[in-house]
N, C-alpha and C. Protein backbone atom coordinates (compact mmCIF):
# COMPACT_ATOMS: atom_id res chain seq x y z
N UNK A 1 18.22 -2.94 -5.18
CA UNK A 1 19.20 -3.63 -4.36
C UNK A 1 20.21 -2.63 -3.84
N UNK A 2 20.71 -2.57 -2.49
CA UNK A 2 21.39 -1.72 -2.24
C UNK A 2 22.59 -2.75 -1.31
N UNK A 3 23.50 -2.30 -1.48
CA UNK A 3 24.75 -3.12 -0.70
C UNK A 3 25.33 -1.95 0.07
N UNK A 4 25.80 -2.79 1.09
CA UNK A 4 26.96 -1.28 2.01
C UNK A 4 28.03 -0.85 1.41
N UNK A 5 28.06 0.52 1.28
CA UNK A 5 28.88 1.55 0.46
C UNK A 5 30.04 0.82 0.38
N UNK A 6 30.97 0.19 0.97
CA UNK A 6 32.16 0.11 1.21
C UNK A 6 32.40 -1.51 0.18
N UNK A 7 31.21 -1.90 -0.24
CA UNK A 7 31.47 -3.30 -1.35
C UNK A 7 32.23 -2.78 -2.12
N UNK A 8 31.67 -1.41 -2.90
CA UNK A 8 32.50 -1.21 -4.37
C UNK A 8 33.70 -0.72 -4.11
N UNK A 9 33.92 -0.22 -3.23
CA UNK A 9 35.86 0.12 -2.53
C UNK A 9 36.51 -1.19 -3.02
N UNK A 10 35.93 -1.99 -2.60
CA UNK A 10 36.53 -3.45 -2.19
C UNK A 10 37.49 -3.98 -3.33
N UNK A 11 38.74 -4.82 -3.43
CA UNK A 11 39.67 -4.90 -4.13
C UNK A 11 38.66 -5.80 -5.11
N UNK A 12 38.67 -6.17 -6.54
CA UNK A 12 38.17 -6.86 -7.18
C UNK A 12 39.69 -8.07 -8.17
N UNK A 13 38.62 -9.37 -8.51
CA UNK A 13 40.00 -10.51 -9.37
C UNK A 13 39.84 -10.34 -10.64
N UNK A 14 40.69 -9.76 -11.33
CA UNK A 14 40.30 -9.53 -12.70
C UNK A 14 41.09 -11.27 -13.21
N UNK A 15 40.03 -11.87 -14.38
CA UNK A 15 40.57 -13.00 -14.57
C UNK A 15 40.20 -13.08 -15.96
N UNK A 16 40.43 -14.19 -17.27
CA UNK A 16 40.22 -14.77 -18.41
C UNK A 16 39.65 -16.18 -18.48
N UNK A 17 38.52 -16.10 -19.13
CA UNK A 17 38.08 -17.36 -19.13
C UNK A 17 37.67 -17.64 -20.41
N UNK A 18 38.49 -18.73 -21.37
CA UNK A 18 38.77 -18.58 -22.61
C UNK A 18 37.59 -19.62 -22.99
N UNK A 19 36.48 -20.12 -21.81
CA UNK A 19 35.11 -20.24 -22.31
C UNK A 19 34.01 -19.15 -22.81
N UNK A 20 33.97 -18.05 -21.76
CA UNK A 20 33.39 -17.23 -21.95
C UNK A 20 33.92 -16.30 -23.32
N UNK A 21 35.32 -16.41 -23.73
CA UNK A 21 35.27 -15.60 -24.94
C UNK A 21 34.99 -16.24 -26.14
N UNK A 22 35.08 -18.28 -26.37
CA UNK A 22 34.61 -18.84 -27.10
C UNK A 22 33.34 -18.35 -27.36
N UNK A 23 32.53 -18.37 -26.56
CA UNK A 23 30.75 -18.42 -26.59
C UNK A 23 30.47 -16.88 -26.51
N UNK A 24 31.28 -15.61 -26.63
CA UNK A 24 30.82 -14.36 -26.85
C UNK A 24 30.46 -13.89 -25.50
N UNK A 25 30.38 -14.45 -24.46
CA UNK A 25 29.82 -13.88 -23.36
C UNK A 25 30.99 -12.82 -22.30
N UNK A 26 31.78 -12.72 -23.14
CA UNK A 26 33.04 -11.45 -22.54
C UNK A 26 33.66 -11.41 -23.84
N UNK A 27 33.63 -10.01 -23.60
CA UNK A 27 35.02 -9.90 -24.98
C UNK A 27 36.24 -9.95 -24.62
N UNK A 28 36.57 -10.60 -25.28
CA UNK A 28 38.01 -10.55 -24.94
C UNK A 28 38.46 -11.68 -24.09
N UNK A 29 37.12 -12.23 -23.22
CA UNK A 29 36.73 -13.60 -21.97
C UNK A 29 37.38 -12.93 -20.70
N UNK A 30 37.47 -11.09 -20.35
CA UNK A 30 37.73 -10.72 -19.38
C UNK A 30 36.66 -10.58 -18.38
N UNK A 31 37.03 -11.18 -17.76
CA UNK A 31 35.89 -11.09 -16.42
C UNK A 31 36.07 -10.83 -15.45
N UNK A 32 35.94 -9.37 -14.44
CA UNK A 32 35.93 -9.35 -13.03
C UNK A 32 35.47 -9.79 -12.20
N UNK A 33 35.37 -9.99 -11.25
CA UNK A 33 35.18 -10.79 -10.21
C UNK A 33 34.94 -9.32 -8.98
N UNK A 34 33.90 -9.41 -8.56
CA UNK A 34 33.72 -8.46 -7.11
C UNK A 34 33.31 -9.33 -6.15
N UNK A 35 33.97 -8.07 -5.25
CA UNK A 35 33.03 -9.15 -3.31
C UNK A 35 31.74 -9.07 -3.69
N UNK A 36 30.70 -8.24 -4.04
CA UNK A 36 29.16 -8.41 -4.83
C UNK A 36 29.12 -9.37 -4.82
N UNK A 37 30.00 -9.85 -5.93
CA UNK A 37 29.71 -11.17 -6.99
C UNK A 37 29.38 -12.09 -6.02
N UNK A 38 30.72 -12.63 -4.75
CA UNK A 38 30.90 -13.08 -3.94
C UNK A 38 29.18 -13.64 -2.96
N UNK A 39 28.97 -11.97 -2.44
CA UNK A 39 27.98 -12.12 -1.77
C UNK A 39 26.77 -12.56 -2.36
N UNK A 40 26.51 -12.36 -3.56
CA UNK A 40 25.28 -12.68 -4.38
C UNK A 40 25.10 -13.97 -4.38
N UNK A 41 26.55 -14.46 -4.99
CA UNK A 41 26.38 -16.19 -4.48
C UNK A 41 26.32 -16.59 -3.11
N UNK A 42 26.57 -16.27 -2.37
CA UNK A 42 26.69 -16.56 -0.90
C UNK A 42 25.19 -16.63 -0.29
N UNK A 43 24.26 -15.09 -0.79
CA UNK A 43 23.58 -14.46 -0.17
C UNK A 43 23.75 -14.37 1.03
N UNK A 44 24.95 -13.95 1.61
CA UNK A 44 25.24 -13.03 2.93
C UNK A 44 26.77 -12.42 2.48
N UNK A 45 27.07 -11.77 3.33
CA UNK A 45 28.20 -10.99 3.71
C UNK A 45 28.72 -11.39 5.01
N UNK A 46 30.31 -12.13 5.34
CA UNK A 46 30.41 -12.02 6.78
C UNK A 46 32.23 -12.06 6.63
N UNK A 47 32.70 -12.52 7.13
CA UNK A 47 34.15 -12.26 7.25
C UNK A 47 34.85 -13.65 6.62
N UNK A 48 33.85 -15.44 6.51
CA UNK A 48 34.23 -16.16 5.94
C UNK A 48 34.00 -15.83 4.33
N UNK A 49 33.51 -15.32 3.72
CA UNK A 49 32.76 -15.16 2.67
C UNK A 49 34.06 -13.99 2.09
N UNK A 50 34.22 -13.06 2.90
CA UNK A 50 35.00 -11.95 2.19
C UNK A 50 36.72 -12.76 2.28
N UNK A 51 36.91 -13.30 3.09
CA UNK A 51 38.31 -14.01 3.80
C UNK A 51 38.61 -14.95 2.27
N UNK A 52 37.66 -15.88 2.11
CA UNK A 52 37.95 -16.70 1.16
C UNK A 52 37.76 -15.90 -0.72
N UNK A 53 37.27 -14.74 -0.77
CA UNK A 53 37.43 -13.84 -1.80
C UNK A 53 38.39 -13.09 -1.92
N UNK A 54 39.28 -13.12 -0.28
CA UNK A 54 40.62 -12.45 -0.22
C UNK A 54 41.99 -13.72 -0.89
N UNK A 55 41.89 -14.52 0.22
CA UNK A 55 42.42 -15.70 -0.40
C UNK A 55 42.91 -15.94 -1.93
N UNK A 56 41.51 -16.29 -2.72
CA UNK A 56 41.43 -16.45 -3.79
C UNK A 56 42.79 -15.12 -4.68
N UNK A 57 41.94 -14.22 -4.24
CA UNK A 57 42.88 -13.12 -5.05
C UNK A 57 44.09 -13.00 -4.71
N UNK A 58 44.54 -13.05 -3.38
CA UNK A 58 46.24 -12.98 -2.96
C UNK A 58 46.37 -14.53 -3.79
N UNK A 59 46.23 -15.65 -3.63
CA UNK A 59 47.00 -16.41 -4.65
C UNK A 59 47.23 -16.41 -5.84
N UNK A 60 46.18 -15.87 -6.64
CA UNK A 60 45.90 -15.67 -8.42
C UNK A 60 47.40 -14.45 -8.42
N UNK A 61 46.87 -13.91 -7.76
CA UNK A 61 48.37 -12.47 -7.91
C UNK A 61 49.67 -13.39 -7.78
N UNK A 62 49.92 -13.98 -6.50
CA UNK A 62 50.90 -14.66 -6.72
C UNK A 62 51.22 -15.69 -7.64
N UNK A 63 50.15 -16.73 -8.35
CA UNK A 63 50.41 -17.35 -9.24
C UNK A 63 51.02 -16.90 -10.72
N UNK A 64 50.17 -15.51 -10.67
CA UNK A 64 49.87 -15.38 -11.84
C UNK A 64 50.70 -13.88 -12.77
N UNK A 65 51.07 -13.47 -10.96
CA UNK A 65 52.24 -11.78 -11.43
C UNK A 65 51.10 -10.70 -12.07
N UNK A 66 51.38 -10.07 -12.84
CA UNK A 66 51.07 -9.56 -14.36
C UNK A 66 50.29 -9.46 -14.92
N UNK A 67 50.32 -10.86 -14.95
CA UNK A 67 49.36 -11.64 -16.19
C UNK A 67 47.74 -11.95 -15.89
N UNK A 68 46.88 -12.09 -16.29
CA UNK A 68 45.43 -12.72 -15.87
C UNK A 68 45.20 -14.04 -15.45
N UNK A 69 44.94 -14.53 -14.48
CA UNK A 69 44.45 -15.88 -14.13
C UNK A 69 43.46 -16.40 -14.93
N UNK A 70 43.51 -17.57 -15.35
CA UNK A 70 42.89 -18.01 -16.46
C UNK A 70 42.34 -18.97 -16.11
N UNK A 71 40.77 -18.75 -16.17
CA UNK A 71 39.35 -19.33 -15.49
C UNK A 71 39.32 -20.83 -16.40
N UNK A 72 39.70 -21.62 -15.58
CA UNK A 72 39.31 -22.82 -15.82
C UNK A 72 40.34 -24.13 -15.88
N UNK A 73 41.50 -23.15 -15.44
CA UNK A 73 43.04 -23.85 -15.90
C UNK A 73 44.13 -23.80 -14.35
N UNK A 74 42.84 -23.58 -13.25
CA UNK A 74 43.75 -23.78 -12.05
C UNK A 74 42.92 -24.72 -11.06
N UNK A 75 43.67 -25.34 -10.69
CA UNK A 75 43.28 -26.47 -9.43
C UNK A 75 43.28 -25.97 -7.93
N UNK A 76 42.37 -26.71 -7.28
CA UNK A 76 42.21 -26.08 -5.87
C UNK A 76 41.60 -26.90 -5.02
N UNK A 77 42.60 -27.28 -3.98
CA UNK A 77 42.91 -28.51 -3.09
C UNK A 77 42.29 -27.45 -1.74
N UNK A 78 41.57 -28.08 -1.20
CA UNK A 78 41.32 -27.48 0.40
C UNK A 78 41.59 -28.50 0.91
N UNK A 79 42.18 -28.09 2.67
CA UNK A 79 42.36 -29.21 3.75
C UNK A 79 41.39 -29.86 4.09
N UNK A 80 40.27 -29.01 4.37
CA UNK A 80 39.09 -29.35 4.97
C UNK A 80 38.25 -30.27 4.33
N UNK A 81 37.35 -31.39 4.93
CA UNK A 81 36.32 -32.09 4.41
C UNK A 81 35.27 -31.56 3.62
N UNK A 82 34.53 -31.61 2.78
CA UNK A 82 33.38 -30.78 1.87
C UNK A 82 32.24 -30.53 3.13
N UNK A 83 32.48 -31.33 4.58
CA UNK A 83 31.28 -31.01 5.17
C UNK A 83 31.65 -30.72 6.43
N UNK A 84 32.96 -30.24 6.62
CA UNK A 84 33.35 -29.33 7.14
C UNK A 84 33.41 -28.12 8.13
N UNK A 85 32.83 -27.41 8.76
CA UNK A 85 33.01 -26.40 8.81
C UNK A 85 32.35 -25.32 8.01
N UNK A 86 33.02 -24.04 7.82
CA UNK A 86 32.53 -23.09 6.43
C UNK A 86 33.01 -24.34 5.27
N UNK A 87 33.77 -25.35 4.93
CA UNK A 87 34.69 -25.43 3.42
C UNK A 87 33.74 -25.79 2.39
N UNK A 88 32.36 -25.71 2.59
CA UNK A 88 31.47 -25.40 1.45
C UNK A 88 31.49 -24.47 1.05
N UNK A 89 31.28 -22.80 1.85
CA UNK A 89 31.33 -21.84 1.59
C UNK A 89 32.26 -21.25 0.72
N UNK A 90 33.62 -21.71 1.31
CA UNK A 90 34.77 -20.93 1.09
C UNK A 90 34.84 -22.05 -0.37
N UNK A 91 34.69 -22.94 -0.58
CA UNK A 91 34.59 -23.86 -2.18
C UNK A 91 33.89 -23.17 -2.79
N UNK A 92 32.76 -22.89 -2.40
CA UNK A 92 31.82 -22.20 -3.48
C UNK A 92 32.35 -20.41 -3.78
N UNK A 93 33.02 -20.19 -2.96
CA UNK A 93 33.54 -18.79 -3.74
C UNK A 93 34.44 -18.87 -4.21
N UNK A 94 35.96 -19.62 -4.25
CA UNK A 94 36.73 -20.08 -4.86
C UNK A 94 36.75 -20.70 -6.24
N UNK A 95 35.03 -21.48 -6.55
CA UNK A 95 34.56 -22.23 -7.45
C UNK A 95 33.90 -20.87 -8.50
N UNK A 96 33.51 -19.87 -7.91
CA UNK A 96 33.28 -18.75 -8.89
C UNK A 96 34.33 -18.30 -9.71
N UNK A 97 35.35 -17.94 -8.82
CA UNK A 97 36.40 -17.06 -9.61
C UNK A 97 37.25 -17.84 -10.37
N UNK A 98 37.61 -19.27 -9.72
CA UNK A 98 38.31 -20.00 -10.44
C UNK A 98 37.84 -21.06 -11.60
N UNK A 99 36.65 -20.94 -11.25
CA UNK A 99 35.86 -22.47 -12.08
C UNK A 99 35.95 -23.69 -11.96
N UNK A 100 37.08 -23.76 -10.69
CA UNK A 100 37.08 -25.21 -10.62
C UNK A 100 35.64 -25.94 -9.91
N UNK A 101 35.69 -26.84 -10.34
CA UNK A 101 34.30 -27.50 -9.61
C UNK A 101 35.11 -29.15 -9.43
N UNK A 102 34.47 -29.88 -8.13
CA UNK A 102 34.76 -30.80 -7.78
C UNK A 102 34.47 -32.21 -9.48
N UNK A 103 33.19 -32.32 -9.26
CA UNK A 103 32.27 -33.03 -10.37
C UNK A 103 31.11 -32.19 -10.98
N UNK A 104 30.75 -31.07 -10.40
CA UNK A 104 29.37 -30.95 -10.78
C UNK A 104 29.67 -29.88 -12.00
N UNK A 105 30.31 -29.14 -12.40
CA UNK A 105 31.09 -28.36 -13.22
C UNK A 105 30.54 -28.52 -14.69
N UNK A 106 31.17 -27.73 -15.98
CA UNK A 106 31.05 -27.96 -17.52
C UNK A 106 31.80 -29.08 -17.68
N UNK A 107 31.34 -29.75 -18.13
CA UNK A 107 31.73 -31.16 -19.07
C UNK A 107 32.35 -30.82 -20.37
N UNK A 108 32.52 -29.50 -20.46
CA UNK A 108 33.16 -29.20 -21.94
C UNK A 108 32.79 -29.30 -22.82
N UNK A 109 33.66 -28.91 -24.14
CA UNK A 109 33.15 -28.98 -25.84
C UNK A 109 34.65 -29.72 -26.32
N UNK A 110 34.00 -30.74 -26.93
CA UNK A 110 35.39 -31.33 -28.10
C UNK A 110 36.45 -31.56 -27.14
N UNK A 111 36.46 -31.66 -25.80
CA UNK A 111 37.63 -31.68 -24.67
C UNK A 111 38.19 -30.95 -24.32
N UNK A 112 37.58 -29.60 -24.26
CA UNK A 112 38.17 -28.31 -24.35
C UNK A 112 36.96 -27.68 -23.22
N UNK A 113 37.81 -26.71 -22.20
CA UNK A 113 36.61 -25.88 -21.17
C UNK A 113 36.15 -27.37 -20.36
N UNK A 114 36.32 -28.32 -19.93
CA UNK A 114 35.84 -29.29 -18.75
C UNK A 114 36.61 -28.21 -17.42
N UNK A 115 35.73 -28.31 -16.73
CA UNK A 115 35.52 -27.52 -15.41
C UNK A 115 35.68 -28.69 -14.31
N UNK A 116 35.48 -29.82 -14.54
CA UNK A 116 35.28 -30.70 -13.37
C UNK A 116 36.87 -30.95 -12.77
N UNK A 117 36.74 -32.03 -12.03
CA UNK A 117 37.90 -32.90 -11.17
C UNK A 117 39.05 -31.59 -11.19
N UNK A 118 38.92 -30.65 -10.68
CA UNK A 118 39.48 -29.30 -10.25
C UNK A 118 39.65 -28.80 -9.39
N UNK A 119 38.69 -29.46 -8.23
CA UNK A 119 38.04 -28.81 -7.02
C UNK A 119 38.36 -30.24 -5.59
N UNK A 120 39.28 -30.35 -5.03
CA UNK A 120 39.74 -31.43 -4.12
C UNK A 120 39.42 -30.94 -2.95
N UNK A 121 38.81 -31.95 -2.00
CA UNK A 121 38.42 -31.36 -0.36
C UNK A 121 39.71 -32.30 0.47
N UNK A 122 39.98 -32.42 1.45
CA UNK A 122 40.39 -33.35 2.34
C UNK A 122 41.85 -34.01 2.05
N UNK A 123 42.74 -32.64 1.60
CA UNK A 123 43.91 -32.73 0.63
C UNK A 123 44.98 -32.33 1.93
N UNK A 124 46.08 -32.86 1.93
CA UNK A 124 47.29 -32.95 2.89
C UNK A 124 48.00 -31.39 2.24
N UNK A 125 47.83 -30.48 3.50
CA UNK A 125 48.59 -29.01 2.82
C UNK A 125 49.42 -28.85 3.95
N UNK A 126 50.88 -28.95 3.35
CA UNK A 126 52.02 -28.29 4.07
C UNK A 126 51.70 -27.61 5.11
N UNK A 127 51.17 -25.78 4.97
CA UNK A 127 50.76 -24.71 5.13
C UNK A 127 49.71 -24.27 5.29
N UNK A 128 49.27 -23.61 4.33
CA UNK A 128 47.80 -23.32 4.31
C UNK A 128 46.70 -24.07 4.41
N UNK A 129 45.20 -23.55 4.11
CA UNK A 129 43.99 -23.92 4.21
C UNK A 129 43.74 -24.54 3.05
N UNK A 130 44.03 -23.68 1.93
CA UNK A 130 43.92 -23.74 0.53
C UNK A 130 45.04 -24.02 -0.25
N UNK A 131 45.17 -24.85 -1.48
CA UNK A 131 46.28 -24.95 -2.62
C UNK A 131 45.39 -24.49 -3.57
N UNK A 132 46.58 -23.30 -4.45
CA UNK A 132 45.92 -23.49 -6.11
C UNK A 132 46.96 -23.51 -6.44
N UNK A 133 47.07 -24.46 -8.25
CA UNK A 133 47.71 -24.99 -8.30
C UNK A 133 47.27 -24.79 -10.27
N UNK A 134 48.15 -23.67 -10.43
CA UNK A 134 48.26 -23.32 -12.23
C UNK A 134 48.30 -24.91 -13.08
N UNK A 135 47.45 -25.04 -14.17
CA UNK A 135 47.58 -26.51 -14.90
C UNK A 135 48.62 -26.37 -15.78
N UNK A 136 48.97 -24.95 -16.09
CA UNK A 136 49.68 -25.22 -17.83
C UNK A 136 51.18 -24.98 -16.79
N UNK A 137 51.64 -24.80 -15.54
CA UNK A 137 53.06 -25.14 -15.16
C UNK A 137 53.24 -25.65 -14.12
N UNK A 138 52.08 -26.18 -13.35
CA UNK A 138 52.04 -26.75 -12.27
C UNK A 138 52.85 -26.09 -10.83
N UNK A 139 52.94 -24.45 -11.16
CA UNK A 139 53.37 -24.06 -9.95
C UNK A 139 52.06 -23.57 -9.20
N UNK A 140 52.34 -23.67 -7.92
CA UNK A 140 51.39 -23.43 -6.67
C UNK A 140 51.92 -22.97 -5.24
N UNK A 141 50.75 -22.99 -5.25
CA UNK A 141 50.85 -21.90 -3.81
C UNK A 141 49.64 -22.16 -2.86
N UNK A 142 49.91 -21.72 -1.58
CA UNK A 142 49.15 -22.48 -0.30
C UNK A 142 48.90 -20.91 0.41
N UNK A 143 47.64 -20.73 0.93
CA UNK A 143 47.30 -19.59 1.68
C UNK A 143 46.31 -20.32 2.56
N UNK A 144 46.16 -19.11 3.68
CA UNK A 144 45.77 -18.99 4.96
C UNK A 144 45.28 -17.21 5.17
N UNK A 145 44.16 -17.70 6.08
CA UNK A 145 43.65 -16.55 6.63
C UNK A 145 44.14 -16.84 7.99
N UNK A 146 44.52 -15.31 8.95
CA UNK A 146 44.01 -15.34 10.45
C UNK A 146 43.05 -14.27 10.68
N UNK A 147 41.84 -14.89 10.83
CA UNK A 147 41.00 -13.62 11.14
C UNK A 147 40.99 -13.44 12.78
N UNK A 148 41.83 -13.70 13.37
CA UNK A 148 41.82 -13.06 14.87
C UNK A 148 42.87 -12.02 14.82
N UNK A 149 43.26 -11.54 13.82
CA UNK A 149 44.11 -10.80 13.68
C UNK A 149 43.47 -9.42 13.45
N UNK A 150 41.68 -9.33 13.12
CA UNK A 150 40.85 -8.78 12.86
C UNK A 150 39.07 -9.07 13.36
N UNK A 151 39.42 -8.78 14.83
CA UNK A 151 38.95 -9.28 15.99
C UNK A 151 37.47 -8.41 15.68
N UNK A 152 36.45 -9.23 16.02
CA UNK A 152 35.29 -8.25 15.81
C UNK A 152 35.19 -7.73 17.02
N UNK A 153 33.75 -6.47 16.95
CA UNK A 153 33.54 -5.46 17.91
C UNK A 153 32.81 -7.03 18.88
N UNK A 154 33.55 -6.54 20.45
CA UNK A 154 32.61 -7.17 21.95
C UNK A 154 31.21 -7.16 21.81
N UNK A 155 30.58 -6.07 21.36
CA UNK A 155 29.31 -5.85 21.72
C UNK A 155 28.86 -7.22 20.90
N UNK A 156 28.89 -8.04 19.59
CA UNK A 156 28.35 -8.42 18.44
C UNK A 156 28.18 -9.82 19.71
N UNK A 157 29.22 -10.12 20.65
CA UNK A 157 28.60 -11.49 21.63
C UNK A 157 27.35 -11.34 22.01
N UNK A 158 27.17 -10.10 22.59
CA UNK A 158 25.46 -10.01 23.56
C UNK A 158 24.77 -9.67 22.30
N UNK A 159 24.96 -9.19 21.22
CA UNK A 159 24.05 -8.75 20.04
C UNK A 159 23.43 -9.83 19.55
N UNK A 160 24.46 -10.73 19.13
CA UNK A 160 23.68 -12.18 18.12
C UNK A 160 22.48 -12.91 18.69
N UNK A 161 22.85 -13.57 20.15
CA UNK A 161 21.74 -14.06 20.74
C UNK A 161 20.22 -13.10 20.49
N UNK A 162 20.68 -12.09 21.01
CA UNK A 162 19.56 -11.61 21.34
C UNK A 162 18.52 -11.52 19.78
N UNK A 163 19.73 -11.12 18.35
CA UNK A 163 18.88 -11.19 17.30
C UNK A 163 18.38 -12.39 16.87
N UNK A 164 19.11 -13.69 17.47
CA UNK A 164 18.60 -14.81 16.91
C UNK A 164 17.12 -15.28 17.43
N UNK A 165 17.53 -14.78 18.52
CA UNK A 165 16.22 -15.60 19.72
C UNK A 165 15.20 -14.83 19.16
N UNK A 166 15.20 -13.26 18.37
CA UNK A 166 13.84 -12.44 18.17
C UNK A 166 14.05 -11.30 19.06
N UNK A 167 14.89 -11.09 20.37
CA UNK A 167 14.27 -10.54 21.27
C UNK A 167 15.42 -9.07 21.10
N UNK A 168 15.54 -8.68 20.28
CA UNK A 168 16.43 -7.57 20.17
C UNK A 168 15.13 -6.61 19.37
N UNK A 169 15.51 -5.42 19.90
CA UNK A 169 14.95 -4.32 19.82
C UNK A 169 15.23 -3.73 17.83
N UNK A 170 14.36 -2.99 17.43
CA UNK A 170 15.11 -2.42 16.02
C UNK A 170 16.09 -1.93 16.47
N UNK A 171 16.06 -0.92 17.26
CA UNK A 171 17.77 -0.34 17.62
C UNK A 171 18.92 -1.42 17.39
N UNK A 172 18.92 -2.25 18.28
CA UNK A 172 19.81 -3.43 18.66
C UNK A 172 20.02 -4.46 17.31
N UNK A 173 19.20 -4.17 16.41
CA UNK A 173 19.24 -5.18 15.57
C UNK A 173 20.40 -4.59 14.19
N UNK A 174 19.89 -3.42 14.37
CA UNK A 174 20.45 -2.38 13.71
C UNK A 174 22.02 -2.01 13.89
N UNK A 175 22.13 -2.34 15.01
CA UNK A 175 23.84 -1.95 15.68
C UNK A 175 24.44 -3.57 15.35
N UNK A 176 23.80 -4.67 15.64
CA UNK A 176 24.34 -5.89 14.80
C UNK A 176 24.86 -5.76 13.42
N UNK A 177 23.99 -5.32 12.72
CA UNK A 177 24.33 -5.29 11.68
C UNK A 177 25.22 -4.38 11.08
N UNK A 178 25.68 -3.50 11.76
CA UNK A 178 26.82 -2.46 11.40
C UNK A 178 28.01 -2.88 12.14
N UNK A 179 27.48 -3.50 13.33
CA UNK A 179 29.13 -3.95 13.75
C UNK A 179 29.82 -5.14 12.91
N UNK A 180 28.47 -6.10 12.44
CA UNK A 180 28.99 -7.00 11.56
C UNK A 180 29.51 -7.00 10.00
N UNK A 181 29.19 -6.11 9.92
CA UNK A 181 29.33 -5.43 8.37
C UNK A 181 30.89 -4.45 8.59
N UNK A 182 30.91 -3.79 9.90
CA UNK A 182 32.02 -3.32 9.77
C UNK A 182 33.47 -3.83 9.80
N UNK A 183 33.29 -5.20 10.70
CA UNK A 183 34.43 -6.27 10.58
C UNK A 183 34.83 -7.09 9.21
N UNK A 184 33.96 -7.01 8.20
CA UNK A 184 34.06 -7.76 6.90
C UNK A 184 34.98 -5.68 5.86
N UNK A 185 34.23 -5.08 6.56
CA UNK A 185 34.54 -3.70 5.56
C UNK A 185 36.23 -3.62 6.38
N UNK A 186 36.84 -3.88 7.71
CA UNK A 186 37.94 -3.93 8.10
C UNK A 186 38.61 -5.19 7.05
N UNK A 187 38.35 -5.73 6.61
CA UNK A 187 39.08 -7.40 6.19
C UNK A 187 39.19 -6.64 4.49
N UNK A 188 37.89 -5.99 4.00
CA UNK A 188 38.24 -5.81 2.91
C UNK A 188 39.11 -4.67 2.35
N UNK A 189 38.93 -3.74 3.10
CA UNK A 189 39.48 -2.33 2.91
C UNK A 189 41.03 -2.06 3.27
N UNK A 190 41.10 -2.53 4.58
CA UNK A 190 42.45 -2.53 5.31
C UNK A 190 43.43 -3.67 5.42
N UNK A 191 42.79 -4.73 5.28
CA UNK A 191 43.62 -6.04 5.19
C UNK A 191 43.73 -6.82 4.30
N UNK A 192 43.26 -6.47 2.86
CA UNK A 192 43.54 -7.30 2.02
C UNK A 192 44.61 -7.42 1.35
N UNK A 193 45.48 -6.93 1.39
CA UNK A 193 47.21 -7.09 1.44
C UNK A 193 48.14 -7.16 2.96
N UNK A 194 47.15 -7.27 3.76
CA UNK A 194 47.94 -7.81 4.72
C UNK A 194 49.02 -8.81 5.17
N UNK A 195 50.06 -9.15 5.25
CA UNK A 195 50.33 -10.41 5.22
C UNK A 195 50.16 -11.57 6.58
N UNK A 196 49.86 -10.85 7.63
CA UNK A 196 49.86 -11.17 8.63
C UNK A 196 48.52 -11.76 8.86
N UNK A 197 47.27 -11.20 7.63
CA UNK A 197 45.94 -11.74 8.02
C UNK A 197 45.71 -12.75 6.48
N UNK A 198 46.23 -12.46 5.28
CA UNK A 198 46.14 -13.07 4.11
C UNK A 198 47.20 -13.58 4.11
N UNK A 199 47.83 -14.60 4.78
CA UNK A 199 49.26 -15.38 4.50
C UNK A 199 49.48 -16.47 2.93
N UNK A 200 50.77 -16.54 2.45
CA UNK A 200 50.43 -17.20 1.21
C UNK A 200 52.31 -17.41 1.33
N UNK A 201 52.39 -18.85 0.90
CA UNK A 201 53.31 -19.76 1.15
C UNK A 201 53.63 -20.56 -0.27
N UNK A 202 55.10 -20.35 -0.86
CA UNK A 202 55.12 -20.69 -2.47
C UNK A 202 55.43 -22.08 -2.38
């Protein structure tokens, strides 16, 4: 498996998930989180996919300061309908790092580690796209992406058709894929403390 050089640059969410240290599967229940991770679940790479792995992490920082975000103990309200737009996408990467899951989630042990009713679509947000929303103090926070703030390369308009339809050359198919890869490596490398492209509202 080979990924484009510029994944492992990429900022990573270091978090605690005091399931995984019950059951031995982290010591300590520290778990990173990479854009990898991201894309593996996704199986693609594109600028919604890295945007909502940015997201995720500018709020946990803000929720959380210091300290580790703690997998399984934060809530996460999106504006959007579950059928939406991307807001499957951007749920399902949010649903990695955070664990929340709508219903389909761990059901827990002894009432302890339930993962479910965590995960809200079609939620009234002040601000942002997204709420997360800490359980053990109920403070939260609302973020937003602008990805026109991180405009892809012109050429990628006449590129896509042509790769979708079949009728692009290896050359041409080849320059798609680097211009598209290079707009997600701009979002991750250069803008992920941006505030102007990762906005986040207390």
């Amino acid at each position: 498996m080979q990924f484009p050089d510029f994944f492992s640059s990429a900022p990573f969410i270091p978090t605690l998930d005091p399931l995984a240290d019950f059951l031995g599967a982290a010591e300590g229940g520290r778990i990173d989180y990479r854009y990898e991770d991201a894309v593996r679940l996704a199986g693609h790479s594109c600028p919604t996919v890295a945007s909502a792995f940015l997201m995720t992490r500018k709020a946990l920082a803000a929720l959380y300061g210091d300290a580790l975000p703690v997998r399984g103990e934060i809530r996460v309200d999106l504006m959007e309908t579950r059928d939406a737009g991307v807001a499957g996408v951007i749920a399902s990467i949010v649903s990695l790092v955070t664990g929340a899951t709508a219903d389909t989630g761990f059901k827990g042990l002894a009432g302890r580690f339930d993962r479910r009713n965590k995960l809200f679509f079609a939620q009234p947000l002040g601000h942002g796209s997204l709420r997360f929303t800490r359980l053990d103090t109920d403070a939260a926070v609302e973020v937003a992406v602008d990805l026109a703030r991180v405009p892809g390369d012109p050429r990628l308009a006449e590129l896509m058709p042509l790769c979708l339809s079949g009728q692009a050359s290896a050359a041409a198919q080849e320059e798609f894929r680097t211009l598209w890869q290079d707009r997600v490596r701009q979002l991750l490398l250069e803008h992920a403390d941006d505030p102007e492209v990762i906005r986040v509202w207390r």
